[in-house]
C-alpha atoms as a PDB file:
ATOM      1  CA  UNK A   1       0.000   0.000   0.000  1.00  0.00           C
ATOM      2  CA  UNK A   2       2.669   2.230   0.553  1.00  0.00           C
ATOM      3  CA  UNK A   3       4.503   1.754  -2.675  1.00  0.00           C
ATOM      4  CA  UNK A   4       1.293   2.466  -4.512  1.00  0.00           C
ATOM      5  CA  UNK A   5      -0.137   5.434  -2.876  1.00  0.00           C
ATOM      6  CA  UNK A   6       3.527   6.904  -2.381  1.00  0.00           C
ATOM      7  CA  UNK A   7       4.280   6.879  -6.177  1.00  0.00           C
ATOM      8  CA  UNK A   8       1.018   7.509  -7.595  1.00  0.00           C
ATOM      9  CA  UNK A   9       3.074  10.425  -9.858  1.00  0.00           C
ATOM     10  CA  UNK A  10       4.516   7.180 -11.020  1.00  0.00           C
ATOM     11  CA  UNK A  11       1.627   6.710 -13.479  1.00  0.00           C
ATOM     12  CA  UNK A  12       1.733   9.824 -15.420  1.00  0.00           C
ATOM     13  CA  UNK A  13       5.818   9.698 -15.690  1.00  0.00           C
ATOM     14  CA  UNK A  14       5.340   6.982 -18.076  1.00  0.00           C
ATOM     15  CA  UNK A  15       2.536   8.652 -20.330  1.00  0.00           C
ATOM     16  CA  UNK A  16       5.132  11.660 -20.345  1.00  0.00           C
ATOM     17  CA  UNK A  17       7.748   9.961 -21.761  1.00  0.00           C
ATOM     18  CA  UNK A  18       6.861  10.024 -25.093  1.00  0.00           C
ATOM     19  CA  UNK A  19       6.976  13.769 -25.115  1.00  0.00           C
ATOM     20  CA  UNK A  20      10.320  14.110 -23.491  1.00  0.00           C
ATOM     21  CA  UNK A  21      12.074  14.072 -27.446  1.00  0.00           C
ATOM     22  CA  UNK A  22       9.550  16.795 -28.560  1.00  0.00           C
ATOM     23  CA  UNK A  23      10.700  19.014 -25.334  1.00  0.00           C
ATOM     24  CA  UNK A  24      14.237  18.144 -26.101  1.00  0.00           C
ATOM     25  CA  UNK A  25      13.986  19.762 -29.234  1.00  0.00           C
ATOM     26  CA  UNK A  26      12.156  22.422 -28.482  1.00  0.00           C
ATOM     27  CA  UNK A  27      14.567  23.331 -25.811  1.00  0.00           C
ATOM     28  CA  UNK A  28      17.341  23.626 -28.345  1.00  0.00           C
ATOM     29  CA  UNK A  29      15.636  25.568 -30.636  1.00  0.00           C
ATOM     30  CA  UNK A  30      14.857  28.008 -27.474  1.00  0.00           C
ATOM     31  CA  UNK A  31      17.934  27.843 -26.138  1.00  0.00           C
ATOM     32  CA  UNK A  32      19.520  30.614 -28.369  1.00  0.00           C
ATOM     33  CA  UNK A  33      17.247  32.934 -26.570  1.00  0.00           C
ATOM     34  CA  UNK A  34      18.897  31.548 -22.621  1.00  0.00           C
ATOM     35  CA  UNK A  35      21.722  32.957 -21.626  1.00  0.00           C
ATOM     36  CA  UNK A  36      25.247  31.690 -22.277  1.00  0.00           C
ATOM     37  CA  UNK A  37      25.976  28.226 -21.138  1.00  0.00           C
ATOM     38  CA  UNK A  38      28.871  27.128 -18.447  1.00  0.00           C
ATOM     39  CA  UNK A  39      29.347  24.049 -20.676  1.00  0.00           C
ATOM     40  CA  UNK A  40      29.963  23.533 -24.508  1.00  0.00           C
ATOM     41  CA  UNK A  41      27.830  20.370 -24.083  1.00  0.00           C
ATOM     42  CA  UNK A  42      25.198  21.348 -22.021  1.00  0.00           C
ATOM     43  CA  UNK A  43      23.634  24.003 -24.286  1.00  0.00           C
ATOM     44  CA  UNK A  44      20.183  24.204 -22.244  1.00  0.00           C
ATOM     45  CA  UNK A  45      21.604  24.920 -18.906  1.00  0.00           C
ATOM     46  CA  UNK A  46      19.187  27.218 -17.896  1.00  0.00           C
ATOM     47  CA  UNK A  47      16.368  25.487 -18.313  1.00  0.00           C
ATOM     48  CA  UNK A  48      18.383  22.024 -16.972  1.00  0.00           C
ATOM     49  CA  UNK A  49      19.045  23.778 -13.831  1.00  0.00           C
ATOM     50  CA  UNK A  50      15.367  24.785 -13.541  1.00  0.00           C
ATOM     51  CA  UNK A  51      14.537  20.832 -14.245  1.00  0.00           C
ATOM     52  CA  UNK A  52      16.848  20.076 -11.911  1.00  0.00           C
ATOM     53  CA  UNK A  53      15.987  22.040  -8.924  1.00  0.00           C
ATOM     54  CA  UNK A  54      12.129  20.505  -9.777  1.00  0.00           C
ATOM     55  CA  UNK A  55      13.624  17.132  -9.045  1.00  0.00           C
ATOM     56  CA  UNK A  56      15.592  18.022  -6.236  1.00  0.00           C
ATOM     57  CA  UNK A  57      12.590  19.523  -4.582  1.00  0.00           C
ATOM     58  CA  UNK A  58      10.351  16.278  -5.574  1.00  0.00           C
ATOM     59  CA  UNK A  59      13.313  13.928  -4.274  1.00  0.00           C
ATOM     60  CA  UNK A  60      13.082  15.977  -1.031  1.00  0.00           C
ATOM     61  CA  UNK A  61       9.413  15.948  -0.567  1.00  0.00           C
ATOM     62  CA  UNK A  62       8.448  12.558  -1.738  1.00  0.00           C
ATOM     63  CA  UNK A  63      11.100  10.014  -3.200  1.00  0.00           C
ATOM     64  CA  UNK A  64      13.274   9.968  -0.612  1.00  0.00           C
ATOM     65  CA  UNK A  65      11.356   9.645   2.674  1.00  0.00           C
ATOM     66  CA  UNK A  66       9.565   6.839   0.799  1.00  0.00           C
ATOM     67  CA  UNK A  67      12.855   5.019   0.011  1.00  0.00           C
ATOM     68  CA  UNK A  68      14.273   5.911   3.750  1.00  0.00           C
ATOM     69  CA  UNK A  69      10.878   4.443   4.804  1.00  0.00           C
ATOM     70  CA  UNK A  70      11.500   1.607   2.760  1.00  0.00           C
ATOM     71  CA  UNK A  71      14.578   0.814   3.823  1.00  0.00           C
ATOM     72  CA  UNK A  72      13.574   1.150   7.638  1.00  0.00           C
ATOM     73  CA  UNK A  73      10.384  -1.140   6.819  1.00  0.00           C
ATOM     74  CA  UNK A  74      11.145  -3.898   4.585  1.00  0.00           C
ATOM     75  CA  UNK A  75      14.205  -6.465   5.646  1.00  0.00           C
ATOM     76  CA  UNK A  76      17.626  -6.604   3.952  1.00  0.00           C
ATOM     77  CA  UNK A  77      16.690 -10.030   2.636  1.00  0.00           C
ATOM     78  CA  UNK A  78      13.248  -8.910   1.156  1.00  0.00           C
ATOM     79  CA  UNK A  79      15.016  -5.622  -0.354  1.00  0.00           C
ATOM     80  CA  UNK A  80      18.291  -7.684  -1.870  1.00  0.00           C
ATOM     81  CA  UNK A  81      15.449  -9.990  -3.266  1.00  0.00           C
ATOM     82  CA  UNK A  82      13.433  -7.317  -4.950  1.00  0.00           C
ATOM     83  CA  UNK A  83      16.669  -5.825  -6.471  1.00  0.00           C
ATOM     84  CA  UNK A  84      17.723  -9.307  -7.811  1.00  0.00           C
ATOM     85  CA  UNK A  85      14.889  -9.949  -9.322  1.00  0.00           C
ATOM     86  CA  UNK A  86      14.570  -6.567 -11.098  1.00  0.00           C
ATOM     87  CA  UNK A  87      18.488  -6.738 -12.046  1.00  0.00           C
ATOM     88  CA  UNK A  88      17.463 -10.122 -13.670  1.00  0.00           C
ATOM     89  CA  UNK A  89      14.774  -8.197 -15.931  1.00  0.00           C
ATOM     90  CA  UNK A  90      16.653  -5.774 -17.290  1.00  0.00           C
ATOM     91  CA  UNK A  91      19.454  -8.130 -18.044  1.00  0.00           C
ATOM     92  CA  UNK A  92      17.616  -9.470 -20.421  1.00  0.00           C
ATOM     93  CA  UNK A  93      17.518  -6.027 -22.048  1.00  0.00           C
ATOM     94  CA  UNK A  94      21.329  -5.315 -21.511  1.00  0.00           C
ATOM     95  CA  UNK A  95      21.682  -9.089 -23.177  1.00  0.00           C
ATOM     96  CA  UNK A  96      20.007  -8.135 -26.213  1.00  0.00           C
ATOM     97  CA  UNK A  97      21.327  -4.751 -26.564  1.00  0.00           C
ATOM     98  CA  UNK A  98      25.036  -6.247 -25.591  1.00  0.00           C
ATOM     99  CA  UNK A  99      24.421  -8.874 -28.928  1.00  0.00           C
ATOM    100  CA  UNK A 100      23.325  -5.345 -30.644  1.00  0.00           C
ATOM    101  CA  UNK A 101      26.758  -3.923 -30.202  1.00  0.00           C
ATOM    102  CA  UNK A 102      28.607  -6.857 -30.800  1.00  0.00           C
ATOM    103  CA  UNK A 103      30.065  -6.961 -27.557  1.00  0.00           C
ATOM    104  CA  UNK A 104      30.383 -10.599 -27.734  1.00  0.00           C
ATOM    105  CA  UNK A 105      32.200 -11.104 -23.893  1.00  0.00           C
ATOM    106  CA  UNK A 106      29.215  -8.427 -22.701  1.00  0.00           C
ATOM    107  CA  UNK A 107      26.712 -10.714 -24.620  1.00  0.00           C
ATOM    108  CA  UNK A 108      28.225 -14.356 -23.325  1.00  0.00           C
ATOM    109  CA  UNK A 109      28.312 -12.754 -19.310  1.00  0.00           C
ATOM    110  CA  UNK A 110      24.461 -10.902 -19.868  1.00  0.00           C
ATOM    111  CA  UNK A 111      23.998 -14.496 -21.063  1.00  0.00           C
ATOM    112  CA  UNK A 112      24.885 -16.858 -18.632  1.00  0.00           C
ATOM    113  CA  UNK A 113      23.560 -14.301 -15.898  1.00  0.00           C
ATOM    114  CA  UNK A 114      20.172 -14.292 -17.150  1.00  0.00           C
ATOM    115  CA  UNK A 115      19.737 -18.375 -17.667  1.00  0.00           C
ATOM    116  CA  UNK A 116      21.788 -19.376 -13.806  1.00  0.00           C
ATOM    117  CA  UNK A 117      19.524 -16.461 -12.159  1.00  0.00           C
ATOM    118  CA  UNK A 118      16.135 -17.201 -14.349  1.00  0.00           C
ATOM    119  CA  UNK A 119      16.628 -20.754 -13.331  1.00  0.00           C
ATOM    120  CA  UNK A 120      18.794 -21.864 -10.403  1.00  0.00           C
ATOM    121  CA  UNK A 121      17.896 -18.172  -9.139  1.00  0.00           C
ATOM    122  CA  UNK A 122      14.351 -18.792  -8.499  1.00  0.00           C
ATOM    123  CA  UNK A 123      13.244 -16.126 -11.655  1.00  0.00           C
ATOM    124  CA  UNK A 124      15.736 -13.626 -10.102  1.00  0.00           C
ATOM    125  CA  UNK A 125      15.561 -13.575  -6.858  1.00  0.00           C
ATOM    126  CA  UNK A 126      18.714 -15.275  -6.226  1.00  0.00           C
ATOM    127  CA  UNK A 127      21.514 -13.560  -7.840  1.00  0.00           C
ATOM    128  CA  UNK A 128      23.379 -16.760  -8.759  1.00  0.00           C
ATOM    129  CA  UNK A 129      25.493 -15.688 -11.696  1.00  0.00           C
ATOM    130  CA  UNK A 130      27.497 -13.293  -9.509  1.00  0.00           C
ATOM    131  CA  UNK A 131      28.664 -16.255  -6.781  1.00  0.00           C
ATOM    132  CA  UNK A 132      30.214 -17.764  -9.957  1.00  0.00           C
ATOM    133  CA  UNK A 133      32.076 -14.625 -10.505  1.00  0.00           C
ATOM    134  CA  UNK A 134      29.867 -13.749 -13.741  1.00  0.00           C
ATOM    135  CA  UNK A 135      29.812  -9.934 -14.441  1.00  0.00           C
ATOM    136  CA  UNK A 136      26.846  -7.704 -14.794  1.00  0.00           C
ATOM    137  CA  UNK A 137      27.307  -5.645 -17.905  1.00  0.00           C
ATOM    138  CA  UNK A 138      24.584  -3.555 -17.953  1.00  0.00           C
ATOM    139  CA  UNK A 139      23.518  -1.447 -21.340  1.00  0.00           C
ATOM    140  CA  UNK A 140      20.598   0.226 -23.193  1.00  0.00           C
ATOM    141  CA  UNK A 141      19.484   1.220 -26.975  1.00  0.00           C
ATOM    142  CA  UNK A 142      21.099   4.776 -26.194  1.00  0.00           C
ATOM    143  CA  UNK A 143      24.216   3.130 -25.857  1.00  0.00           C
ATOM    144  CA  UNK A 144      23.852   1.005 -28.565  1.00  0.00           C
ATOM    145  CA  UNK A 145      23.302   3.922 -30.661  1.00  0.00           C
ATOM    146  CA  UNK A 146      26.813   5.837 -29.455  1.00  0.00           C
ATOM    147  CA  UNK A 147      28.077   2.252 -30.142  1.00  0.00           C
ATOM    148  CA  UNK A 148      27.500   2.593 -34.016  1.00  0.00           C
ATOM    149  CA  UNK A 149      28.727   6.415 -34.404  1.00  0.00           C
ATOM    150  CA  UNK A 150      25.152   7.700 -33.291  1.00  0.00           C
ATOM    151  CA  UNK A 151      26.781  11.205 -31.287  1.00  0.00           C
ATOM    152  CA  UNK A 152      24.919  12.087 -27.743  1.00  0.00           C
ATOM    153  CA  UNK A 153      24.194  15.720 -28.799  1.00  0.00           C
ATOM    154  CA  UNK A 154      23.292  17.886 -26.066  1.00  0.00           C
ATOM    155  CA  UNK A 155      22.885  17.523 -22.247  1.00  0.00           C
ATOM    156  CA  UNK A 156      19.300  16.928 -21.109  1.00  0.00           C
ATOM    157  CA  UNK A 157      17.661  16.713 -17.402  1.00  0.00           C
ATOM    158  CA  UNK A 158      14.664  14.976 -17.506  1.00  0.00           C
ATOM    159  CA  UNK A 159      12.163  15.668 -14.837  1.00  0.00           C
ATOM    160  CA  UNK A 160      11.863  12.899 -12.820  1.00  0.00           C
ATOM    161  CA  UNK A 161      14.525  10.807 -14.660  1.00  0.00           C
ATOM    162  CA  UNK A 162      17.238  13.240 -14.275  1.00  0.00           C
ATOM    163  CA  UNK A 163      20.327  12.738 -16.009  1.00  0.00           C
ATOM    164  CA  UNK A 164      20.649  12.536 -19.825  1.00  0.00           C
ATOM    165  CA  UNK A 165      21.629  12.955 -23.437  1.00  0.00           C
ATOM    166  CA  UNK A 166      19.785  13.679 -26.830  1.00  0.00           C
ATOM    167  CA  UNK A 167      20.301  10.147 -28.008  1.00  0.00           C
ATOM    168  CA  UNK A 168      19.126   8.709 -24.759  1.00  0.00           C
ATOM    169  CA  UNK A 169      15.745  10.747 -24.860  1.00  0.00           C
ATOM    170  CA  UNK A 170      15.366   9.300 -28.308  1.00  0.00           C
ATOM    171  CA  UNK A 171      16.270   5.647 -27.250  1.00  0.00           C
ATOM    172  CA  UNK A 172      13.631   5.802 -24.575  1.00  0.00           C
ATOM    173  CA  UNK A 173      10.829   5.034 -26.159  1.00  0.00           C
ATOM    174  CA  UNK A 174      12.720   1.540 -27.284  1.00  0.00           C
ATOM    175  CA  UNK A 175      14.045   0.817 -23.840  1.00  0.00           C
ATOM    176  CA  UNK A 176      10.818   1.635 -22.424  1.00  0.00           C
ATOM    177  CA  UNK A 177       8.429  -0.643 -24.921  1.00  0.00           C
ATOM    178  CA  UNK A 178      11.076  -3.751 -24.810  1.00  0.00           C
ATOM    179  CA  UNK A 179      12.311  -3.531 -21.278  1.00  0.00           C
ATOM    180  CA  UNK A 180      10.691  -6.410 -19.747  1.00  0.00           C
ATOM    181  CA  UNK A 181      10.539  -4.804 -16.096  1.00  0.00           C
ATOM    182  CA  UNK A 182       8.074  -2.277 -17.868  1.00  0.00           C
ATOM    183  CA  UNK A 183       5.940  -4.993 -18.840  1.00  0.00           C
ATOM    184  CA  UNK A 184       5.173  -7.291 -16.128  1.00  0.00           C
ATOM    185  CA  UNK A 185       1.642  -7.551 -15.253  1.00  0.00           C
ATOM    186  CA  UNK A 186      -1.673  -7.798 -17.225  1.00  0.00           C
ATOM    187  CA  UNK A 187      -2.838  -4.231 -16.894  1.00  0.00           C
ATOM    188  CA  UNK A 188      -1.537  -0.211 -16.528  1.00  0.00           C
ATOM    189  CA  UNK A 189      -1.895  -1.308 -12.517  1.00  0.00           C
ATOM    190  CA  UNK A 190       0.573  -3.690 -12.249  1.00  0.00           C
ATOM    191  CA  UNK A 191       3.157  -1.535 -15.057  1.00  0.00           C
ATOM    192  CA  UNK A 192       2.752   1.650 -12.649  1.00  0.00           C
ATOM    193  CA  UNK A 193       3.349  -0.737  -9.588  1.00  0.00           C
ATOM    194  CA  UNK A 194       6.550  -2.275 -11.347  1.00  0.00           C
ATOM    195  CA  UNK A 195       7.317   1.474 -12.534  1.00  0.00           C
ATOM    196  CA  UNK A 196       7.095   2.308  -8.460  1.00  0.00           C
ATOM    197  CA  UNK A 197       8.992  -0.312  -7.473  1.00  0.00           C
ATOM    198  CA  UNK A 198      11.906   0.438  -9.800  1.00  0.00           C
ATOM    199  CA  UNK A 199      12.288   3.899  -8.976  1.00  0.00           C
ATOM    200  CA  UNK A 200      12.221   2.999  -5.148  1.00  0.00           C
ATOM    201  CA  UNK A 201      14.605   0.587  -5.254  1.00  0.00           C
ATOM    202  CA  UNK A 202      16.831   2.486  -6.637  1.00  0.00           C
ATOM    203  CA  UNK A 203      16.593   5.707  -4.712  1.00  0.00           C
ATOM    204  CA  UNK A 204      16.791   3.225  -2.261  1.00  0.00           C
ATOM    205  CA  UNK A 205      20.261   1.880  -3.512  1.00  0.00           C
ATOM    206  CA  UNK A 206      21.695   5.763  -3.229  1.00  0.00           C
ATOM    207  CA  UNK A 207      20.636   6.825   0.028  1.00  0.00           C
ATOM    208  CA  UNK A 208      24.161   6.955   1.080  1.00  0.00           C
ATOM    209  CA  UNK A 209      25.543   8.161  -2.166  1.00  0.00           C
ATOM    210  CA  UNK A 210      23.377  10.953  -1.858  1.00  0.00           C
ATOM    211  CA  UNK A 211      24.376  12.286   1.522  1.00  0.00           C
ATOM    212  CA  UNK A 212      27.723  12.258   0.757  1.00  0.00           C
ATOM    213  CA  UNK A 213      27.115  14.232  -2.675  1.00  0.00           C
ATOM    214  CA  UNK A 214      25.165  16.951  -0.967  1.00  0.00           C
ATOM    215  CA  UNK A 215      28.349  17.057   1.632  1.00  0.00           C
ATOM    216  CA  UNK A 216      30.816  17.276  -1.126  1.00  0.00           C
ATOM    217  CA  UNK A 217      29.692  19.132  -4.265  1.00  0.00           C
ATOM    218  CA  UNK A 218      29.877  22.624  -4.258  1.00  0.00           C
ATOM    219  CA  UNK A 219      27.854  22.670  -7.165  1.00  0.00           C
ATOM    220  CA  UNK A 220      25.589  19.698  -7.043  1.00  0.00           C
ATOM    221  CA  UNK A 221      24.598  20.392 -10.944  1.00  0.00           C
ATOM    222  CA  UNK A 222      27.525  20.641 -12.627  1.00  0.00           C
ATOM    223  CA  UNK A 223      29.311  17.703 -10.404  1.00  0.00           C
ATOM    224  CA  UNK A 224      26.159  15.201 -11.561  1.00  0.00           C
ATOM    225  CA  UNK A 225      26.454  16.796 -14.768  1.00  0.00           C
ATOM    226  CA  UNK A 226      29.918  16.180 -15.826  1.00  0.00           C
ATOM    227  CA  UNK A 227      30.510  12.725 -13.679  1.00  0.00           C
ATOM    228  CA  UNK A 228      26.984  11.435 -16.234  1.00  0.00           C
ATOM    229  CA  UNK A 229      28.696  12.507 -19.439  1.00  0.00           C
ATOM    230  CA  UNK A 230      32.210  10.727 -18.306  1.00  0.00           C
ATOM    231  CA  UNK A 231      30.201   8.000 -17.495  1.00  0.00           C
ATOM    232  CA  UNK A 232      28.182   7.439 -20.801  1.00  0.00           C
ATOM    233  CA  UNK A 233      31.548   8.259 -22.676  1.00  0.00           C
ATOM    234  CA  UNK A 234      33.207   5.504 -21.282  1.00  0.00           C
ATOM    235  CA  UNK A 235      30.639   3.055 -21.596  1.00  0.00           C
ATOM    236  CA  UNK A 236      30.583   3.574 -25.107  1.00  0.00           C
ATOM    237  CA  UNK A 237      34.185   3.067 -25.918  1.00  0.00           C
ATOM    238  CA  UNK A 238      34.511   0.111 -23.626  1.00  0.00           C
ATOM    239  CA  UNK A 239      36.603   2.162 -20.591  1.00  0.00           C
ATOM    240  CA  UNK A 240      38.600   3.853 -23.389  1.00  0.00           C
ATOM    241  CA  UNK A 241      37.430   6.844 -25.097  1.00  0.00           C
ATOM    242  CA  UNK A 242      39.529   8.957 -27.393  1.00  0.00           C
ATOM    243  CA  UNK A 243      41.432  11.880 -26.150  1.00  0.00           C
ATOM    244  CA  UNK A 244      39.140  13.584 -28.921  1.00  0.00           C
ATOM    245  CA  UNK A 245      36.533  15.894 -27.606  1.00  0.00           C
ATOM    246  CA  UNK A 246      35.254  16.232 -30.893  1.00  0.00           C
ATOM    247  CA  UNK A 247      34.351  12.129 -31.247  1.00  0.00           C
ATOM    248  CA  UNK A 248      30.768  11.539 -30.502  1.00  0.00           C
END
């Protein structure tokens, strides 16, 4: 009960997301009219920040006393289980995308993860692969696009989902309509309560994270900002991205 009446903003997030391309875009065609950015690649800073305070203030008010309270509520046991098991779904998704990008050592671990943990991991909940030392390579369609030459284009805060790129507003839809943890159930009910249960387990997962980032960054934008970006770049180039700016 708590996880459905706490996230009921859940429901609408997903009916947004089709839009979030269209505001993208529209943003960038505005964005001559903002004033100058901080950041070559993060053209829409204005209106970022303004997204970004917006999710601050909704993290603050509603996500994370309802991951604290989860935390404080549900045992370690029943918590590591619910992780496991949605870890296990999208997986799947990192499996296909990892076969996508010809990663074939990605594809062979996202693999054997998915079959020991579907199986001997009682559909998940049991995260098997990793006591056999199996790694968890975990991908999307946005980075399979950067994979074959597809550049990130500009910085983008989502409201809500925070953090992102061009290319991974227009990979959404495609994570979002294959991504088996968006489609477990039989009806909208039991995709919002999957939806719910996502986004509290993993504000969940950086309680601690997040108290130590509002101790340390003197500017909490700019510090998410540029750590995301590093982070995509590498993933894209395996660890190893060129000493090229200019290379998508």
């Amino acid at each position: 009960m708590m996880l459905r009446t706490g996230f009921c903003a859940a429901y609408w997030l997903r009916r947004v997301l089709q839009g979030m391309l269209l505001v993208a875009v529209l943003g960038l065609q505005a964005c001559s009219s903002l004033s100058a950015p901080d950041h070559d690649k993060d053209p829409m800073e204005p209106m970022n920040r303004a997204i970004f305070g917006f999710n601050e203030a909704v993290d603050a008010a509603v996500l994370k006393p309802v991951a604290t309270a989860y935390t404080t509520v549900v045992p370690d046991w029943a918590r590591k289980g619910v992780s496991n098991f949605l870890n296990n779904l999208q997986d799947m998704w990192s499996l296909v995308n990892s076969g996508l990008q010809a990663r074939g050592d990605d594809f062979s671990d996202n693999f054997g993860r998915v079959i020991l943990n579907t199986t001997i991991g009682v559909g998940g909940l049991v995260d098997v692969a990793s006591k056999f030392n199996i790694d968890r390579h975990t991908t999307d369609f946005g980075t399979t696009l950067g994979r074959w030459g597809v550049a990130p284009g500009p910085y983008v805060v989502l409201p809500i989902l925070g953090p992102s790129t061009l290319r991974e507003v227009a990979a959404l839809p495609v994570d979002m309509g294959a991504d088996p943890s968006y489609h477990l159930g039989g009806d909208t009910t039991d995709e919002v309560e999957m939806l719910t249960m996502k986004v509290v387990d993993k504000r969940a997962s950086l309680l601690g994270a997040g108290d130590v980032l509002d101790g340390a960054a003197l500017d909490k934008y700019s510090f998410i900002r540029d750590g995301y970006l590093q982070r995509q770049r590498n993933r894209q180039y395996d660890g190893n991205p060129p000493d090229d700016d200019s290379a998508p």
